[in-house]
PDB file of N, CA and C in Angstrom:
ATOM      1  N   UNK A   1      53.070   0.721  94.289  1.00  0.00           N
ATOM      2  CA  UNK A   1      52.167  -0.266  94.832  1.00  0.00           C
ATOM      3  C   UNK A   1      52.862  -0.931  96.011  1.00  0.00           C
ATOM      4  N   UNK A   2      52.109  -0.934  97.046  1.00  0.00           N
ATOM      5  CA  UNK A   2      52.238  -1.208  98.695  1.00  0.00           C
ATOM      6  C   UNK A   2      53.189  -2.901  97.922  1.00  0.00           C
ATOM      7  N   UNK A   3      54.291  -3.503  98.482  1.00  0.00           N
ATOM      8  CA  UNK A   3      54.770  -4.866  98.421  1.00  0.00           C
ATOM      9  C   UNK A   3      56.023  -4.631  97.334  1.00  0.00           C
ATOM     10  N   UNK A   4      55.945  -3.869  96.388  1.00  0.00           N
ATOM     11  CA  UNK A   4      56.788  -4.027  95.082  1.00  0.00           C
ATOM     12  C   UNK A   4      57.435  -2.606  95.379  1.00  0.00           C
ATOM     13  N   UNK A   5      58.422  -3.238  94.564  1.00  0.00           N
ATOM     14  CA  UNK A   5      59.826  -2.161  94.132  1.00  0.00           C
ATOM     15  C   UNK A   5      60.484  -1.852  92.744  1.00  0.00           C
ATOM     16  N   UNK A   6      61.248  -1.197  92.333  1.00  0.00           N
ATOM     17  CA  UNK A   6      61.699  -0.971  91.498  1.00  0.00           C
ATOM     18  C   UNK A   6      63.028  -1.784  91.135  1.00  0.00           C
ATOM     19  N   UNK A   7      62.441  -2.548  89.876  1.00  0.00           N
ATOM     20  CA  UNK A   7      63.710  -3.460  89.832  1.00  0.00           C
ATOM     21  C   UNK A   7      65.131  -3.201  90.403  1.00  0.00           C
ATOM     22  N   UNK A   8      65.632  -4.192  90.701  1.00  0.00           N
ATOM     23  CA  UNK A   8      67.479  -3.522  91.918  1.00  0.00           C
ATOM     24  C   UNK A   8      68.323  -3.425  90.565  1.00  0.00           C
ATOM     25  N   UNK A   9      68.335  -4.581  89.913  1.00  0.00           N
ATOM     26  CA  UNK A   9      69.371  -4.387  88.493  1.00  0.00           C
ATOM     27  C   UNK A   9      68.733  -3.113  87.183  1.00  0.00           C
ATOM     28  N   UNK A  10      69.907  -2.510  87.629  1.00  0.00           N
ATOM     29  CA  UNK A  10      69.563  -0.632  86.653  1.00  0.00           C
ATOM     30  C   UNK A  10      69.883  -1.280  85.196  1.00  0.00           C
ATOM     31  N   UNK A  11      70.594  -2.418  84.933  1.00  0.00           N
ATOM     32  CA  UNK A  11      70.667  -2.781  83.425  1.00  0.00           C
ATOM     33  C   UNK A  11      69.160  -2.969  83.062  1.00  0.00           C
ATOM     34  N   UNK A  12      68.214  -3.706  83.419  1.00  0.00           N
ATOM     35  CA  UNK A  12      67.076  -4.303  83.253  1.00  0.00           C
ATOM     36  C   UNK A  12      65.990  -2.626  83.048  1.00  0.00           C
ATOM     37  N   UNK A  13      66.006  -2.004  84.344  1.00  0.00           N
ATOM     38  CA  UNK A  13      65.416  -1.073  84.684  1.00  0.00           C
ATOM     39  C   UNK A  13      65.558   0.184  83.196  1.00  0.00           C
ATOM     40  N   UNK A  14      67.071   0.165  82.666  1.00  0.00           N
ATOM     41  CA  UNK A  14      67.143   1.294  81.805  1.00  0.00           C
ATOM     42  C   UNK A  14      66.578   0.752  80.594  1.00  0.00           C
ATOM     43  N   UNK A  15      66.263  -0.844  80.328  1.00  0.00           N
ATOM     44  CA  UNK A  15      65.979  -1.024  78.922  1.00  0.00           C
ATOM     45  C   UNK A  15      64.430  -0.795  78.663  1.00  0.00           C
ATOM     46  N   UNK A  16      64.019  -1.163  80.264  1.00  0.00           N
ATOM     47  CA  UNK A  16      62.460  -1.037  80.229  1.00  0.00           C
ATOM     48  C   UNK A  16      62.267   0.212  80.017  1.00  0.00           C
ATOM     49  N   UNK A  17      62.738   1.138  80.929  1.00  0.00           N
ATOM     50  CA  UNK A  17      62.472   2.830  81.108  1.00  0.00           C
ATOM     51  C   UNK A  17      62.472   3.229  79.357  1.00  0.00           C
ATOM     52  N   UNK A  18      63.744   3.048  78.558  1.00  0.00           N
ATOM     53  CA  UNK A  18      63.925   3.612  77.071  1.00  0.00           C
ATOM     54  C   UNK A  18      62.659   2.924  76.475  1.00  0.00           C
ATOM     55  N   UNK A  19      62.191   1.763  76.644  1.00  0.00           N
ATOM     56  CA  UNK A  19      60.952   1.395  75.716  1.00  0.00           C
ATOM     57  C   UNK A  19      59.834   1.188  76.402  1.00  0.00           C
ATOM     58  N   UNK A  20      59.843   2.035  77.215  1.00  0.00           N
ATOM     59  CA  UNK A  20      58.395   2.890  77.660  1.00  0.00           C
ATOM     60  C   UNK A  20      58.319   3.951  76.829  1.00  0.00           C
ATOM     61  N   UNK A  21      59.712   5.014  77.142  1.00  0.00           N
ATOM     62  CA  UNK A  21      60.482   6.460  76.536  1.00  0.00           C
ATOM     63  C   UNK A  21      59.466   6.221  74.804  1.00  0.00           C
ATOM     64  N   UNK A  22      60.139   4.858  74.431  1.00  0.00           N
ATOM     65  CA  UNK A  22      59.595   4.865  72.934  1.00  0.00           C
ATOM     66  C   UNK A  22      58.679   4.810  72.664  1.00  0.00           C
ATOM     67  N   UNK A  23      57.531   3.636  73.296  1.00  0.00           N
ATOM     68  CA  UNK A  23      56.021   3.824  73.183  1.00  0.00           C
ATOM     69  C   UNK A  23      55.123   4.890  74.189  1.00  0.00           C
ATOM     70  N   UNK A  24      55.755   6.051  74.032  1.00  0.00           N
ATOM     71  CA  UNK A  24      54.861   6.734  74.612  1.00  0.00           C
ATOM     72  C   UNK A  24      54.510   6.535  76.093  1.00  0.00           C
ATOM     73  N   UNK A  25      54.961   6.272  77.033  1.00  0.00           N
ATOM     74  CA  UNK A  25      54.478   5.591  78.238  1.00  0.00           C
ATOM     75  C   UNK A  25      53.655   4.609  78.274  1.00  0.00           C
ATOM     76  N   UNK A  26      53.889   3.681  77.474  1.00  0.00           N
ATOM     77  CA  UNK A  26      52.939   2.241  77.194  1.00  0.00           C
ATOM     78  C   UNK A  26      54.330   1.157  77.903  1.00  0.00           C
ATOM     79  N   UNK A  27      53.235   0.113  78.344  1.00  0.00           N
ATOM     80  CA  UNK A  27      54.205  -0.998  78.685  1.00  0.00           C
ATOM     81  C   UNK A  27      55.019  -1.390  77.219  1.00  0.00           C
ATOM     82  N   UNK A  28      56.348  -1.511  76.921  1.00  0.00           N
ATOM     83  CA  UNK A  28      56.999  -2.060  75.760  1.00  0.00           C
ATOM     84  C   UNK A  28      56.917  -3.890  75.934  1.00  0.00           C
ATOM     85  N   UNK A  29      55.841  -4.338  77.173  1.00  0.00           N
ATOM     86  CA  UNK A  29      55.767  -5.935  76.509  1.00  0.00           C
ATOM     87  C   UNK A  29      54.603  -5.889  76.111  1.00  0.00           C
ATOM     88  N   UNK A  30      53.546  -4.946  75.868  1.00  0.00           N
ATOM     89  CA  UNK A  30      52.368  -5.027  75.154  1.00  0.00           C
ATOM     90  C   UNK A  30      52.335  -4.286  73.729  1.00  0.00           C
ATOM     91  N   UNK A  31      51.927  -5.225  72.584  1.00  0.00           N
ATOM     92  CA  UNK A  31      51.840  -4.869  71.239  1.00  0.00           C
ATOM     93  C   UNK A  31      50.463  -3.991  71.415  1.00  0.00           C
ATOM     94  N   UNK A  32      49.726  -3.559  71.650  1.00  0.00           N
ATOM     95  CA  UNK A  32      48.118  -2.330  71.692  1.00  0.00           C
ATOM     96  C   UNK A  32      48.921  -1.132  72.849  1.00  0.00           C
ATOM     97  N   UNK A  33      48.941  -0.129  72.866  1.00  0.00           N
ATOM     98  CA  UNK A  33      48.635   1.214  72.911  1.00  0.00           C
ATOM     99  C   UNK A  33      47.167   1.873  73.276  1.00  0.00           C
ATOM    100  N   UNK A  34      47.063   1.453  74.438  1.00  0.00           N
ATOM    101  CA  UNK A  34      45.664   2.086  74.705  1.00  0.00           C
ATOM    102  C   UNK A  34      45.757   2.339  76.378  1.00  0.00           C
ATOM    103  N   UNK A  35      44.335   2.995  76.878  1.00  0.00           N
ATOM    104  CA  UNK A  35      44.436   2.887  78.534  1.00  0.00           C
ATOM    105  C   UNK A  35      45.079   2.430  79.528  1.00  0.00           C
ATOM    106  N   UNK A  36      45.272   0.746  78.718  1.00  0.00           N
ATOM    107  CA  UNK A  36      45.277  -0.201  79.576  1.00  0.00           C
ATOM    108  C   UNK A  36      46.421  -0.451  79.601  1.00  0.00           C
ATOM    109  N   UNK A  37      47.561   0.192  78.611  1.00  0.00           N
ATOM    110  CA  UNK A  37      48.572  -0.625  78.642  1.00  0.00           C
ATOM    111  C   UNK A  37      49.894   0.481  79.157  1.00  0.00           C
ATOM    112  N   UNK A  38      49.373   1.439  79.930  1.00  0.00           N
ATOM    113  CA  UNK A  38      50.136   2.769  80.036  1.00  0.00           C
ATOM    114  C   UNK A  38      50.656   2.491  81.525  1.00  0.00           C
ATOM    115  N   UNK A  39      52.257   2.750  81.313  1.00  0.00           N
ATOM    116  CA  UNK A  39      52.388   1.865  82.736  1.00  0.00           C
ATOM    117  C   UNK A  39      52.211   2.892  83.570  1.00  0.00           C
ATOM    118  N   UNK A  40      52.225   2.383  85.165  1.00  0.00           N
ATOM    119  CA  UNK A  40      52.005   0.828  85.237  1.00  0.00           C
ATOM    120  C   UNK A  40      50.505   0.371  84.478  1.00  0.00           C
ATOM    121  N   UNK A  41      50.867  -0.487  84.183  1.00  0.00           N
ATOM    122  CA  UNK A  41      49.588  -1.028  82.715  1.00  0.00           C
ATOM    123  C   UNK A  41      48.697  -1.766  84.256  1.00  0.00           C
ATOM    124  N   UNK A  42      47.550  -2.256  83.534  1.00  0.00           N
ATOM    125  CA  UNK A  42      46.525  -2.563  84.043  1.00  0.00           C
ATOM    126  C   UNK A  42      46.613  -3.579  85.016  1.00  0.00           C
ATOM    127  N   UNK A  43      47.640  -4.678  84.227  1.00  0.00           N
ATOM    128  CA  UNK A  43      47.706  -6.441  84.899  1.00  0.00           C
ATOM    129  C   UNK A  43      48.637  -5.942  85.758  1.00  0.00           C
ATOM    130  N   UNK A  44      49.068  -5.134  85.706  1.00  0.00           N
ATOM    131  CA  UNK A  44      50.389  -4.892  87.188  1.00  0.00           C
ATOM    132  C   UNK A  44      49.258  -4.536  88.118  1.00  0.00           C
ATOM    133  N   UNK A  45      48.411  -3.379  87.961  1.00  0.00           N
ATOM    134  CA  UNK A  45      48.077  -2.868  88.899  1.00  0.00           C
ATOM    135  C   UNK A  45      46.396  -3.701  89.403  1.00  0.00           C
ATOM    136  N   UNK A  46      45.787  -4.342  88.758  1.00  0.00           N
ATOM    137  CA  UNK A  46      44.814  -5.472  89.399  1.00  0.00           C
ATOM    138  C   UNK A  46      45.043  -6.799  90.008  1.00  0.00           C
ATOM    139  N   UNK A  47      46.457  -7.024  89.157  1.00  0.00           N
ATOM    140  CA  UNK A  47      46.753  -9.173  89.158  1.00  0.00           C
ATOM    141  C   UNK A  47      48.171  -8.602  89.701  1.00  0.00           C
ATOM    142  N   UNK A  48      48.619  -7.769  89.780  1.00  0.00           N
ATOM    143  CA  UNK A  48      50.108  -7.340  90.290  1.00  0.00           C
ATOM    144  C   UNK A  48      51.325  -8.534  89.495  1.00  0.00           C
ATOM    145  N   UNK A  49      51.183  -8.339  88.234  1.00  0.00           N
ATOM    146  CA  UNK A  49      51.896  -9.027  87.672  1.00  0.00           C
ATOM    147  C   UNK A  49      52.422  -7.734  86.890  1.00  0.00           C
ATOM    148  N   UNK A  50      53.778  -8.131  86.417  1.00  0.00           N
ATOM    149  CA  UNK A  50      54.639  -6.528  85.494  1.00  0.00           C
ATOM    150  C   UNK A  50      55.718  -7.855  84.945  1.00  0.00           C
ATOM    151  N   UNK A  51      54.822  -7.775  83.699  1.00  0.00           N
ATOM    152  CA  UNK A  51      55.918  -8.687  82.928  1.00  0.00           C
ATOM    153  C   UNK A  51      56.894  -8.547  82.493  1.00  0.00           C
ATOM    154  N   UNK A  52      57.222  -7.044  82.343  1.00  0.00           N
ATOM    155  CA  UNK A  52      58.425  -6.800  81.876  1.00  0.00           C
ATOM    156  C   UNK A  52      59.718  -6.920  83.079  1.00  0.00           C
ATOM    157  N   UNK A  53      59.009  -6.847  84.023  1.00  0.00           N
ATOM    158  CA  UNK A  53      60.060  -6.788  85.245  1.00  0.00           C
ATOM    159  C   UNK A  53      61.038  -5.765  85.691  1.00  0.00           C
ATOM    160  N   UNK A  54      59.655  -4.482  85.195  1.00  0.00           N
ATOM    161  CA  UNK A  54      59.890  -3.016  86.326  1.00  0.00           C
ATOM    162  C   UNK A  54      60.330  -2.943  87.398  1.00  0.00           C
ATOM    163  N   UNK A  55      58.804  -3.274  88.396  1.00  0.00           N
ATOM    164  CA  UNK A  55      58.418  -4.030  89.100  1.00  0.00           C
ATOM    165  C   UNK A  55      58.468  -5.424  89.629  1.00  0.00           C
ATOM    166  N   UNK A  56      59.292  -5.449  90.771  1.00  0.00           N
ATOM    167  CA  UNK A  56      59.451  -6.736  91.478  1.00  0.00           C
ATOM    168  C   UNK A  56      58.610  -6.676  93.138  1.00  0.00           C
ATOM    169  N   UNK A  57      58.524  -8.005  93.202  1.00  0.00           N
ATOM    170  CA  UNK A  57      57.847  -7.997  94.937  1.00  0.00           C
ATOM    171  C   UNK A  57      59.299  -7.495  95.644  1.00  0.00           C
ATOM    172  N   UNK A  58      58.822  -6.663  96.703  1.00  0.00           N
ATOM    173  CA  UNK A  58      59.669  -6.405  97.329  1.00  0.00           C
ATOM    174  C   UNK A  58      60.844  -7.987  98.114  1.00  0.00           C
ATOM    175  N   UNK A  59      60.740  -8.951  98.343  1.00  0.00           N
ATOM    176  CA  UNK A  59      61.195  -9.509  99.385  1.00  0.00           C
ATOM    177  C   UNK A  59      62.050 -10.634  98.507  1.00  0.00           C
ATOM    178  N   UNK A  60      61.693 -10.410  96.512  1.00  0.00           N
ATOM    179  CA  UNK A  60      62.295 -10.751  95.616  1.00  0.00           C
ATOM    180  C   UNK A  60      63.725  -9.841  95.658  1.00  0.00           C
ATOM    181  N   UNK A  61      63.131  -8.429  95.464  1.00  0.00           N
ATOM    182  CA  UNK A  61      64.273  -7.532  95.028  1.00  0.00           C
ATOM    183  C   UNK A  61      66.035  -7.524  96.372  1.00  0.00           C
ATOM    184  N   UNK A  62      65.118  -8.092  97.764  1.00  0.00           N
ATOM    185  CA  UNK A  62      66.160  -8.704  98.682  1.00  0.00           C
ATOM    186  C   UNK A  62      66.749  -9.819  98.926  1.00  0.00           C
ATOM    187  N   UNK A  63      67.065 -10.562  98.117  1.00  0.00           N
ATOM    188  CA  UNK A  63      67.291 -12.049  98.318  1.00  0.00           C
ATOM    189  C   UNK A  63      68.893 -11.367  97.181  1.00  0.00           C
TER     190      UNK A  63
END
């Protein structure tokens, strides 16, 4: 998504990546398993919010 990046800290990045790995490609901060929650899950990609903090705004990930 045009603005965002991939978190810069790989500690953060590998815990998210393994508990995606575990739920199946589901966001691991959502308890349901469905459409909506398959990342990038839904609220990242309409409200551009990624709570787990995959995904950062780009001009975050440079500071």
């Amino acid at each position: 998504m045009k603005g965002f990046v991939l978190n810069p800290n790989k500690e953060i990045v590998a815990k998210i990546t393994e508990g995606i790995y575990r739920k199946e490609g589901h966001c691991p901060c959502r308890i349901n398993k469905d459409d909506t929650t398959l990342c990038p899950c839904d609220d990242f990609v309409q409200n551009h919010n990624c709570v787990c903090q995959l995904y950062v705004k780009q001009e975050e990930s440079e500071n």
